[in-house]
PDB file of N, CA and C in Angstrom:
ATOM      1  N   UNK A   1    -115.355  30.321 174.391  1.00  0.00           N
ATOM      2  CA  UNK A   1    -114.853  29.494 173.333  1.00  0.00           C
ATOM      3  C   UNK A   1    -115.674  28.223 173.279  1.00  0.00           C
ATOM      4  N   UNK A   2    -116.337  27.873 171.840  1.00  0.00           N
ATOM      5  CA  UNK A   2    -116.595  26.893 171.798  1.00  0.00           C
ATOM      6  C   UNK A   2    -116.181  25.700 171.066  1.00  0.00           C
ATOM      7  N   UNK A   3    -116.166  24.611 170.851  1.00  0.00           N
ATOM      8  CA  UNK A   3    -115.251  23.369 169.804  1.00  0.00           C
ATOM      9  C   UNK A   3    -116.445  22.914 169.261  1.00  0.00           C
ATOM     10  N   UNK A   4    -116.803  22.201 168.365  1.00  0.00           N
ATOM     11  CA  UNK A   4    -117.301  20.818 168.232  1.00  0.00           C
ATOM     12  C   UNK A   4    -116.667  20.000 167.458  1.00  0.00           C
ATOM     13  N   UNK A   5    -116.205  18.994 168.290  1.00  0.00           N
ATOM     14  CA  UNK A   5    -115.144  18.016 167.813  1.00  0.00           C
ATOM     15  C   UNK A   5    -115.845  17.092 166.721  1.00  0.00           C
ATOM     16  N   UNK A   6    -115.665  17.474 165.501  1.00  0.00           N
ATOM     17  CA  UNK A   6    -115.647  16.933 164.497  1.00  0.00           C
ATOM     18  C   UNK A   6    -115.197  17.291 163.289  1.00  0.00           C
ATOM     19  N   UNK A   7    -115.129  15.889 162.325  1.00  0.00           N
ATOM     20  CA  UNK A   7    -114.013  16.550 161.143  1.00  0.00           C
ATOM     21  C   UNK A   7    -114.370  17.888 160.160  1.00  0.00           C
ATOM     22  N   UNK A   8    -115.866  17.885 159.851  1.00  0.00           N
ATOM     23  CA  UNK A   8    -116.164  19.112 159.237  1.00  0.00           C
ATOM     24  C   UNK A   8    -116.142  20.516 159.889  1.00  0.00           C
ATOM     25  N   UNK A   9    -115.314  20.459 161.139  1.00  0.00           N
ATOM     26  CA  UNK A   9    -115.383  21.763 161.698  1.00  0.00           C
ATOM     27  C   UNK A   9    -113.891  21.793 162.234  1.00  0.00           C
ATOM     28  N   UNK A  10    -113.014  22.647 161.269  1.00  0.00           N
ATOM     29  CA  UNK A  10    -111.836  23.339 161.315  1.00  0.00           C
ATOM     30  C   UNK A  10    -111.260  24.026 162.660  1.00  0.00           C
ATOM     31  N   UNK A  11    -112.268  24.179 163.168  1.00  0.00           N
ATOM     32  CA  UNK A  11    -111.426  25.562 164.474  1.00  0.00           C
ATOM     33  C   UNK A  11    -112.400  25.560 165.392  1.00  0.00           C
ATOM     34  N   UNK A  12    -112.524  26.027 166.663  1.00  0.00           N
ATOM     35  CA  UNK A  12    -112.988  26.875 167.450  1.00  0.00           C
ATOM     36  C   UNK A  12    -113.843  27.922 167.184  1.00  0.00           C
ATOM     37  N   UNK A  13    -115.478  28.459 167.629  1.00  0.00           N
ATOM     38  CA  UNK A  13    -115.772  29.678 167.175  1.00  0.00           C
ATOM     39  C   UNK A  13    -115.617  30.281 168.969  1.00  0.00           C
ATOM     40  N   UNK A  14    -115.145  31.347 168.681  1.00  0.00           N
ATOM     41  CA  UNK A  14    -114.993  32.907 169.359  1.00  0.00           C
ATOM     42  C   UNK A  14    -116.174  33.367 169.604  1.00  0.00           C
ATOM     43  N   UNK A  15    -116.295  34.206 171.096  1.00  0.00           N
ATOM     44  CA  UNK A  15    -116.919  35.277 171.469  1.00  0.00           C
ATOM     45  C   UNK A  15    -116.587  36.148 171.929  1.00  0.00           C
ATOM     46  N   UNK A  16    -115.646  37.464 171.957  1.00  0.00           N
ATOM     47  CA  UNK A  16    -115.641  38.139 172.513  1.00  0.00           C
ATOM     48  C   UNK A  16    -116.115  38.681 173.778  1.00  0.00           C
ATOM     49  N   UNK A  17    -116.036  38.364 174.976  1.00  0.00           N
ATOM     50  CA  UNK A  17    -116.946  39.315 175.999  1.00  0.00           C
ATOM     51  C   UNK A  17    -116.504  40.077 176.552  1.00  0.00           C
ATOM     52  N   UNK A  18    -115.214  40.656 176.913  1.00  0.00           N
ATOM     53  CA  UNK A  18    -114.536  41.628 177.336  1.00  0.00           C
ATOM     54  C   UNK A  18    -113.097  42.157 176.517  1.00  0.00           C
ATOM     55  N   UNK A  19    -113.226  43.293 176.351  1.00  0.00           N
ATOM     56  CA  UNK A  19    -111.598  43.812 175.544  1.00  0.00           C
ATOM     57  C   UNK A  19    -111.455  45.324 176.644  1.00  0.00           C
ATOM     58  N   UNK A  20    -110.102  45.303 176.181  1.00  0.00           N
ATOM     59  CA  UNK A  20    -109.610  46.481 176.974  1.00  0.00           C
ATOM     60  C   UNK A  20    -108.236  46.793 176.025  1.00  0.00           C
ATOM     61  N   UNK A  21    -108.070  48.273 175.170  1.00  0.00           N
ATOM     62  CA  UNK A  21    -106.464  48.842 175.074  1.00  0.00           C
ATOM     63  C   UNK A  21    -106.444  50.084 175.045  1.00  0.00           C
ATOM     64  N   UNK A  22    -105.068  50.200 175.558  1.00  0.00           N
ATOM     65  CA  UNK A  22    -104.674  51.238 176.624  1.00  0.00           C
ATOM     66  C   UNK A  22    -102.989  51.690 175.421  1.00  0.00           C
ATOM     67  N   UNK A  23    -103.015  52.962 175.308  1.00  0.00           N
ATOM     68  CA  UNK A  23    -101.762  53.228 174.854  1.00  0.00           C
ATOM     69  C   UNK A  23    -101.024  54.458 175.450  1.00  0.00           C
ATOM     70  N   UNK A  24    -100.438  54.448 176.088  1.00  0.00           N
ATOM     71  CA  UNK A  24    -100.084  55.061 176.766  1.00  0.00           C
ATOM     72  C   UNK A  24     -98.545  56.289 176.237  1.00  0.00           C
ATOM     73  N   UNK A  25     -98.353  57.406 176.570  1.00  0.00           N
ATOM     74  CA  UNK A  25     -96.740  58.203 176.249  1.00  0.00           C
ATOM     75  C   UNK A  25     -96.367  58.932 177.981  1.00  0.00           C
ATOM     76  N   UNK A  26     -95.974  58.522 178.487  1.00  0.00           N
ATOM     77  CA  UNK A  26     -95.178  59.484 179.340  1.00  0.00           C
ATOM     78  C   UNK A  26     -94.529  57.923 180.335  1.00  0.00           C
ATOM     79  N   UNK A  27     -94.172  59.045 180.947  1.00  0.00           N
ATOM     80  CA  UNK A  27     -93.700  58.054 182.358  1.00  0.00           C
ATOM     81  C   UNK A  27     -94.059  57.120 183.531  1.00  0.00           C
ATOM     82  N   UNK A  28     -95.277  57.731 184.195  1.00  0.00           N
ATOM     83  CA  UNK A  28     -96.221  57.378 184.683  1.00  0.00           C
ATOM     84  C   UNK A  28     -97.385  57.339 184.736  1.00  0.00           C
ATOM     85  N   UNK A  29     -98.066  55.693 184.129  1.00  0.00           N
ATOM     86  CA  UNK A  29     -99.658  55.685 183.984  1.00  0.00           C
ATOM     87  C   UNK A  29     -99.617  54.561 184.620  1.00  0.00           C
ATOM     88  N   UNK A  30    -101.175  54.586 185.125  1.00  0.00           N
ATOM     89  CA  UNK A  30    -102.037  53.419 185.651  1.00  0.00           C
ATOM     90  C   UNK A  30    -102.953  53.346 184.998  1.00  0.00           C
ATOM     91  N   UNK A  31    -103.474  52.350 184.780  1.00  0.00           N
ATOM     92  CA  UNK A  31    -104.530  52.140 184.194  1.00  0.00           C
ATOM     93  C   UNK A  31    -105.731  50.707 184.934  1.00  0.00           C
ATOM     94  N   UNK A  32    -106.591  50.814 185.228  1.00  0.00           N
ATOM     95  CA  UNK A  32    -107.278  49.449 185.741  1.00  0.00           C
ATOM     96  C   UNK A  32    -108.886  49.912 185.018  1.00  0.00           C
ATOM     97  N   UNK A  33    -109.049  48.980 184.565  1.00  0.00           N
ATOM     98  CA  UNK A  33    -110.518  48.633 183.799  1.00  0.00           C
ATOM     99  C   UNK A  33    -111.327  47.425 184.311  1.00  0.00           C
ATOM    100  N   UNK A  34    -112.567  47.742 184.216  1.00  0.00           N
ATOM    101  CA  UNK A  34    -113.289  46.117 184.799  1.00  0.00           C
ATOM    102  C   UNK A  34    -114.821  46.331 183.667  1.00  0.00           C
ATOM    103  N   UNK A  35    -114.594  45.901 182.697  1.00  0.00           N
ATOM    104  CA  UNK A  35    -115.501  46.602 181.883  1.00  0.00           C
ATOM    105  C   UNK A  35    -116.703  44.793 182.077  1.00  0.00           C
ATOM    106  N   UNK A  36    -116.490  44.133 182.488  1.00  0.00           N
ATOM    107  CA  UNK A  36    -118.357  43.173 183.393  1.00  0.00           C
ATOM    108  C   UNK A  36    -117.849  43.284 184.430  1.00  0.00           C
ATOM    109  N   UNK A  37    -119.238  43.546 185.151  1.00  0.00           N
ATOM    110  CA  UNK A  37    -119.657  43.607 186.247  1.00  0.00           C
ATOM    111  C   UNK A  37    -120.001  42.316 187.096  1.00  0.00           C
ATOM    112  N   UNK A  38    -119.133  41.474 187.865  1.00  0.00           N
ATOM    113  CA  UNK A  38    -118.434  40.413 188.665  1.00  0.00           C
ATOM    114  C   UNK A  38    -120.138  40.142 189.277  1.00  0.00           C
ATOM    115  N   UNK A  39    -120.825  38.899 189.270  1.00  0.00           N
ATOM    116  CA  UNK A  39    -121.239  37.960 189.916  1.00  0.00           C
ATOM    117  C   UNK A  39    -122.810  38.046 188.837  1.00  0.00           C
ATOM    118  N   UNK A  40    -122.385  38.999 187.704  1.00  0.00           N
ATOM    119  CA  UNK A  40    -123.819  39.117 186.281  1.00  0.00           C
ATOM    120  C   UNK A  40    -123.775  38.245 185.356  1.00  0.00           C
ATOM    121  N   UNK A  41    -124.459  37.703 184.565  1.00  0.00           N
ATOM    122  CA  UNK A  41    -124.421  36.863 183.610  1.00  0.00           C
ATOM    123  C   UNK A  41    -124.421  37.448 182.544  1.00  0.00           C
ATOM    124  N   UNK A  42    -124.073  36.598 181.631  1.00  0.00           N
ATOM    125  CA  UNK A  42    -123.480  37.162 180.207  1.00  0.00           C
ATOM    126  C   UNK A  42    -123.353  35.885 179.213  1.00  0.00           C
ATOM    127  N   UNK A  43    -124.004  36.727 178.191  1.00  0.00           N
ATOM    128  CA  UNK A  43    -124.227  35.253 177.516  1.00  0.00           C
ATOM    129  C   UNK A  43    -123.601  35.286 176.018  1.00  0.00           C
ATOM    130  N   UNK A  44    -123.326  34.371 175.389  1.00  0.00           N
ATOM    131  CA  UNK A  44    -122.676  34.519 173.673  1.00  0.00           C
ATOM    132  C   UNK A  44    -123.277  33.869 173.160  1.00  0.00           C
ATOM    133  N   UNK A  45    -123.574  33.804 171.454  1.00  0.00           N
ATOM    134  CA  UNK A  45    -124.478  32.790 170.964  1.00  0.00           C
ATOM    135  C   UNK A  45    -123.052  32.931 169.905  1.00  0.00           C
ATOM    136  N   UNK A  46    -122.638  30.910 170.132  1.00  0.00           N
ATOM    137  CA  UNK A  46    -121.518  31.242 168.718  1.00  0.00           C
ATOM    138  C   UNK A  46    -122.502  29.681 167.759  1.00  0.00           C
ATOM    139  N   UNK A  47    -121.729  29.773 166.735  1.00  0.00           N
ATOM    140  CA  UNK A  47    -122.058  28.796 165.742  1.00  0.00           C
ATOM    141  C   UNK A  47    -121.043  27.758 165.288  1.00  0.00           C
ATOM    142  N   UNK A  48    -120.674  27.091 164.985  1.00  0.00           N
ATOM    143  CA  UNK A  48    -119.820  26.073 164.455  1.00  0.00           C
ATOM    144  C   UNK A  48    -119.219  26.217 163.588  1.00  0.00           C
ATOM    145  N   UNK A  49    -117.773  25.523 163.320  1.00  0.00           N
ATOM    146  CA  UNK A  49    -117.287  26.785 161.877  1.00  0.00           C
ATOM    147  C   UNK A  49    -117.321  25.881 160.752  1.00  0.00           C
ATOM    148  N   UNK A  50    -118.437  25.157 160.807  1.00  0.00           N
ATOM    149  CA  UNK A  50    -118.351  24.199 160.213  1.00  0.00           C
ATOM    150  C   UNK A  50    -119.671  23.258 159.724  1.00  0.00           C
ATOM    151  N   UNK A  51    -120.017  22.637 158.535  1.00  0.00           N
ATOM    152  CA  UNK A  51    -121.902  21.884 158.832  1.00  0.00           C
ATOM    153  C   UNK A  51    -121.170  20.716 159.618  1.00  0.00           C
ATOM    154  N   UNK A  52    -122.689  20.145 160.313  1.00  0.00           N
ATOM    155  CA  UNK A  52    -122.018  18.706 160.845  1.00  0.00           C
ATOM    156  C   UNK A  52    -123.141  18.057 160.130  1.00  0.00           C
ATOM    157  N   UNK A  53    -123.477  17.208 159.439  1.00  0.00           N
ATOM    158  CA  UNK A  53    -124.722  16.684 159.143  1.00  0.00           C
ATOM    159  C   UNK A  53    -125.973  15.835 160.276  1.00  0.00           C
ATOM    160  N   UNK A  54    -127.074  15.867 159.840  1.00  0.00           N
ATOM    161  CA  UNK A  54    -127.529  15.282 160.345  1.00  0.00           C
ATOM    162  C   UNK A  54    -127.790  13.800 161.113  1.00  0.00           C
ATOM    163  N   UNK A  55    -127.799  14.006 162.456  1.00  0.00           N
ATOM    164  CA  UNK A  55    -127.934  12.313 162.893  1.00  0.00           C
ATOM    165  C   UNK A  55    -126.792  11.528 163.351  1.00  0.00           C
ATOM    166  N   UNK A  56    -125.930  12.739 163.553  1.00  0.00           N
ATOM    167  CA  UNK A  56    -124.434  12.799 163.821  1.00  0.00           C
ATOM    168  C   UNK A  56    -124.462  12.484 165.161  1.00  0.00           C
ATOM    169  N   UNK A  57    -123.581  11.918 166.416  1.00  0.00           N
ATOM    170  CA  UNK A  57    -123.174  12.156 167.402  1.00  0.00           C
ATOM    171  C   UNK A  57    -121.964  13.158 167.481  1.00  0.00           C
ATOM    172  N   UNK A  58    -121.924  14.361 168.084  1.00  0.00           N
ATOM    173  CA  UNK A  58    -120.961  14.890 168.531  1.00  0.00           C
ATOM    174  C   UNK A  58    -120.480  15.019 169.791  1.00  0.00           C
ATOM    175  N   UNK A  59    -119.336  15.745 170.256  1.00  0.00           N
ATOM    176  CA  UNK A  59    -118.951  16.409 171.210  1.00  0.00           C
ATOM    177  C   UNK A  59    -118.377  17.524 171.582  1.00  0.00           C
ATOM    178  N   UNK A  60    -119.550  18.701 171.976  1.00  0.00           N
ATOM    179  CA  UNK A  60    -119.066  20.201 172.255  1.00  0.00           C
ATOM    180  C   UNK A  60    -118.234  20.265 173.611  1.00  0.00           C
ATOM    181  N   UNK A  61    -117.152  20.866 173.152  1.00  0.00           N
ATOM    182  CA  UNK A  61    -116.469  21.516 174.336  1.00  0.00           C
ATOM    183  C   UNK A  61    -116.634  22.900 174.176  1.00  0.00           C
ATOM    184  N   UNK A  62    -116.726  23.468 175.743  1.00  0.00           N
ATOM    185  CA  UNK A  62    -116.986  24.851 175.971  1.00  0.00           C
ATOM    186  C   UNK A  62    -115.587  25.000 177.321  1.00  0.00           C
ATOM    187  N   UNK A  63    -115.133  26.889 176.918  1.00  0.00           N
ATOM    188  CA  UNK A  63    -114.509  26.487 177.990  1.00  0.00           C
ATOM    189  C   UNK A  63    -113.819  28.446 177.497  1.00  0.00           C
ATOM    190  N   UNK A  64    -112.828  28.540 178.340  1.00  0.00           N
ATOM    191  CA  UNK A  64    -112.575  30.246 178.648  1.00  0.00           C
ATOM    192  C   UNK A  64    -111.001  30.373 177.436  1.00  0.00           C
ATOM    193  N   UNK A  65    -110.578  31.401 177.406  1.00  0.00           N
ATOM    194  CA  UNK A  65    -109.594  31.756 176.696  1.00  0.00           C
ATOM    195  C   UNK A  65    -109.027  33.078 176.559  1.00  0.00           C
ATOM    196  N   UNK A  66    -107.515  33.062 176.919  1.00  0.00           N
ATOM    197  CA  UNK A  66    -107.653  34.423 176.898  1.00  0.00           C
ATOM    198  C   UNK A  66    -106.551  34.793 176.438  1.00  0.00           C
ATOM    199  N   UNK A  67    -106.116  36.061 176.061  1.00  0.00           N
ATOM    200  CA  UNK A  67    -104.834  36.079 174.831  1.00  0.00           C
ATOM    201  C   UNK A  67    -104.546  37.967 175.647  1.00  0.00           C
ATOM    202  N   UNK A  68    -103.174  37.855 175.643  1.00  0.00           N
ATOM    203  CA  UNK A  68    -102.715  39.110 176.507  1.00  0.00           C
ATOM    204  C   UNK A  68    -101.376  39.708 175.423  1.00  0.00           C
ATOM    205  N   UNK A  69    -100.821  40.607 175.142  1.00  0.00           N
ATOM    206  CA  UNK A  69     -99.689  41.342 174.833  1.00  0.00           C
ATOM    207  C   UNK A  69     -99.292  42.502 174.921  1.00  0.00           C
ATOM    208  N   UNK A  70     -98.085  42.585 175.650  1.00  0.00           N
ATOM    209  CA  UNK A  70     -97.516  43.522 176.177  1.00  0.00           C
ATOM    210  C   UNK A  70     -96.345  44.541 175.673  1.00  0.00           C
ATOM    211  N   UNK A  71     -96.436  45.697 174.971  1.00  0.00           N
ATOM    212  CA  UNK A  71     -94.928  46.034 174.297  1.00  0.00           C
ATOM    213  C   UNK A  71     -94.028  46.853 175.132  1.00  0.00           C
ATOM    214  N   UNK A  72     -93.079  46.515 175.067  1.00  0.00           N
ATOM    215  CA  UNK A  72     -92.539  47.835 176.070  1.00  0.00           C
ATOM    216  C   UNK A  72     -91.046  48.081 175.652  1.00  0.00           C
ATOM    217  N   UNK A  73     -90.672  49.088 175.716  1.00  0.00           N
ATOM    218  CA  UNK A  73     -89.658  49.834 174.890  1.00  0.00           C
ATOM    219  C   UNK A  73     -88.269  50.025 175.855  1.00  0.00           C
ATOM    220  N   UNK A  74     -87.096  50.567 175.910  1.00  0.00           N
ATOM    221  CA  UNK A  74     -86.250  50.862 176.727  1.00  0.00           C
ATOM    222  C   UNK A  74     -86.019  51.117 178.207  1.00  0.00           C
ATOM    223  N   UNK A  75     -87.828  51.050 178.429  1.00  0.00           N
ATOM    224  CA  UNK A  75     -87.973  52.319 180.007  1.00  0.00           C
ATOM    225  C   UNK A  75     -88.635  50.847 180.487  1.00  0.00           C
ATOM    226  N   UNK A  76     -89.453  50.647 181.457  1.00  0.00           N
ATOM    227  CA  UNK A  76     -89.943  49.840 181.717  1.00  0.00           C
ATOM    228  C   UNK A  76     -91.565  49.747 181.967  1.00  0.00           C
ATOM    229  N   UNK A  77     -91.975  48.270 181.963  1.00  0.00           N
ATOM    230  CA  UNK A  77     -92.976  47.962 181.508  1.00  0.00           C
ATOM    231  C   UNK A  77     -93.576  47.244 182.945  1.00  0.00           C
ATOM    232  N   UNK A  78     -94.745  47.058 183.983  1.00  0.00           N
ATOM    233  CA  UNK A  78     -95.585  45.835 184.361  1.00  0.00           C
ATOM    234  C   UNK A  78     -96.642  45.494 183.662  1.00  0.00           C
ATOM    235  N   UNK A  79     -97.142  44.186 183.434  1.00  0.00           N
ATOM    236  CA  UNK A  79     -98.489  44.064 182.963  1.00  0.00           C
ATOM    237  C   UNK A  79     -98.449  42.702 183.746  1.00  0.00           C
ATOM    238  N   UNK A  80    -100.094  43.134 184.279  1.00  0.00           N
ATOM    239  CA  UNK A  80    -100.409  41.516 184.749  1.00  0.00           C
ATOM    240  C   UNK A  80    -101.947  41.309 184.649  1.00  0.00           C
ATOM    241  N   UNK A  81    -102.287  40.043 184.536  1.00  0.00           N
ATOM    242  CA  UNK A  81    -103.907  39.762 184.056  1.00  0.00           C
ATOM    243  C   UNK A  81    -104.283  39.197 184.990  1.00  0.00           C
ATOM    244  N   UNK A  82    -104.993  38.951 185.344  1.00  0.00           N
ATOM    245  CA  UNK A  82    -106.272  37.857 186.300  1.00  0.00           C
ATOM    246  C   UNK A  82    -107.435  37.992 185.560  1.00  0.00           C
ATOM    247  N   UNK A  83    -107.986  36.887 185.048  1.00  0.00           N
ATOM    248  CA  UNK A  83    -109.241  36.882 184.365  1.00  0.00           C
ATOM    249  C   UNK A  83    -109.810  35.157 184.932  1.00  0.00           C
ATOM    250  N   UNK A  84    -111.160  35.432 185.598  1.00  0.00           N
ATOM    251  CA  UNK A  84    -111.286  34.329 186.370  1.00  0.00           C
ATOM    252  C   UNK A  84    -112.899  34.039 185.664  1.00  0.00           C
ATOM    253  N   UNK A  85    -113.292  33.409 185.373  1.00  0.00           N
ATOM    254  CA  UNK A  85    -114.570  32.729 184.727  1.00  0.00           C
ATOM    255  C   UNK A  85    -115.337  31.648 185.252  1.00  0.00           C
ATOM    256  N   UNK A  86    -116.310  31.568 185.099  1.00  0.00           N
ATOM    257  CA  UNK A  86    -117.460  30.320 185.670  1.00  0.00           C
ATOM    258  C   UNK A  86    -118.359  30.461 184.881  1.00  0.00           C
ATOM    259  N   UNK A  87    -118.327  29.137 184.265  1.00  0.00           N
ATOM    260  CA  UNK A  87    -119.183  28.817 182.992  1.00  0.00           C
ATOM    261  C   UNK A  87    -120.467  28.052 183.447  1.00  0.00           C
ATOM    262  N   UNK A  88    -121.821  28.504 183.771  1.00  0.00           N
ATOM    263  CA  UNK A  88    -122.802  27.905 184.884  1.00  0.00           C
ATOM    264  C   UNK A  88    -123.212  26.744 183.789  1.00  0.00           C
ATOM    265  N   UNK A  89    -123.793  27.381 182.159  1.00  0.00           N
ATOM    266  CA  UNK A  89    -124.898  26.322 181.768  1.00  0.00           C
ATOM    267  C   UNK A  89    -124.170  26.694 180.829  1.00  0.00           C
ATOM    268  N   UNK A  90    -125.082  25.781 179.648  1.00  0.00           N
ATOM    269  CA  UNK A  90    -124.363  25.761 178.373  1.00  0.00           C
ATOM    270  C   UNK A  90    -125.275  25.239 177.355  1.00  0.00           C
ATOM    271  N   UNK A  91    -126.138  25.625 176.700  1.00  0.00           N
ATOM    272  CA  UNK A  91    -127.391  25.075 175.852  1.00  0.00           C
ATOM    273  C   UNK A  91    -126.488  25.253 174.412  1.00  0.00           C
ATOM    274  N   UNK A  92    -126.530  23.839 173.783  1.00  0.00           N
ATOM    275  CA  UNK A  92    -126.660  23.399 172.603  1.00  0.00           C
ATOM    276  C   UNK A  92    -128.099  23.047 171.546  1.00  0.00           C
ATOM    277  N   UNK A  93    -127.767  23.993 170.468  1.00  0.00           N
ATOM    278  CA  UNK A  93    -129.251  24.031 169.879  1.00  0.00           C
ATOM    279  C   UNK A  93    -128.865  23.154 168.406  1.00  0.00           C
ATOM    280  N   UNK A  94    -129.664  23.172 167.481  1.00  0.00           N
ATOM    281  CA  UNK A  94    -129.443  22.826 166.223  1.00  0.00           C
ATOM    282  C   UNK A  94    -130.153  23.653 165.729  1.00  0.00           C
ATOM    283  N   UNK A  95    -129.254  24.266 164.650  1.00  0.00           N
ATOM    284  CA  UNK A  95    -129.991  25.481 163.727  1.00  0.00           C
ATOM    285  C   UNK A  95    -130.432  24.770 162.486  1.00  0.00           C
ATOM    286  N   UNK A  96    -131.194  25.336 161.902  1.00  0.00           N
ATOM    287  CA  UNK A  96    -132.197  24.946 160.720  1.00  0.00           C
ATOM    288  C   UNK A  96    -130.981  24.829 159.507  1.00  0.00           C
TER     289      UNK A  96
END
């Protein structure tokens, strides 16, 4: 997730780097996925949702996010997440 705190930019832009869904019918399932591979780098290129003009001072925030939901019906349900992140570098460019 990235910000840049300023007024011409509405929201947050998004990167996706990991998804996982699972739908399951019977009684007993497990399921465990690890779809990156723990200590690799991985990189997103997002954009701003927004122009900032030129000659501007800003301030980018960068930082993790993560959004989980669980449905479960009459019978019963566990779900649990651990999603742990380390954000090393962080290059800010200006596009043309």
């Amino acid at each position: 997730m990235m910000n840049v705190l300023h007024p011409n930019v509405p929201e947050p832009s998004l990167s996706l780097m990991s998804g996982f869904h699972a739908d399951f019918d019977g009684d007993d399932s497990t399921q465990h996925q690890e779809n990156l591979t723990r200590g690799q780098h991985y990189f997103a290129q997002m954009f701003s949702a927004g122009p900032v003009p030129g000659g501007q001072s800003v301030v980018v925030t960068v930082g993790t996010r993560t959004f989980d939901i669980t449905h479960a019906n009459d019978v019963e349900v566990h779900s649990k997440s651990n999603f742990q992140w380390f954000i090393n570098s962080v290059e800010v460019r200006i596009a043309p």
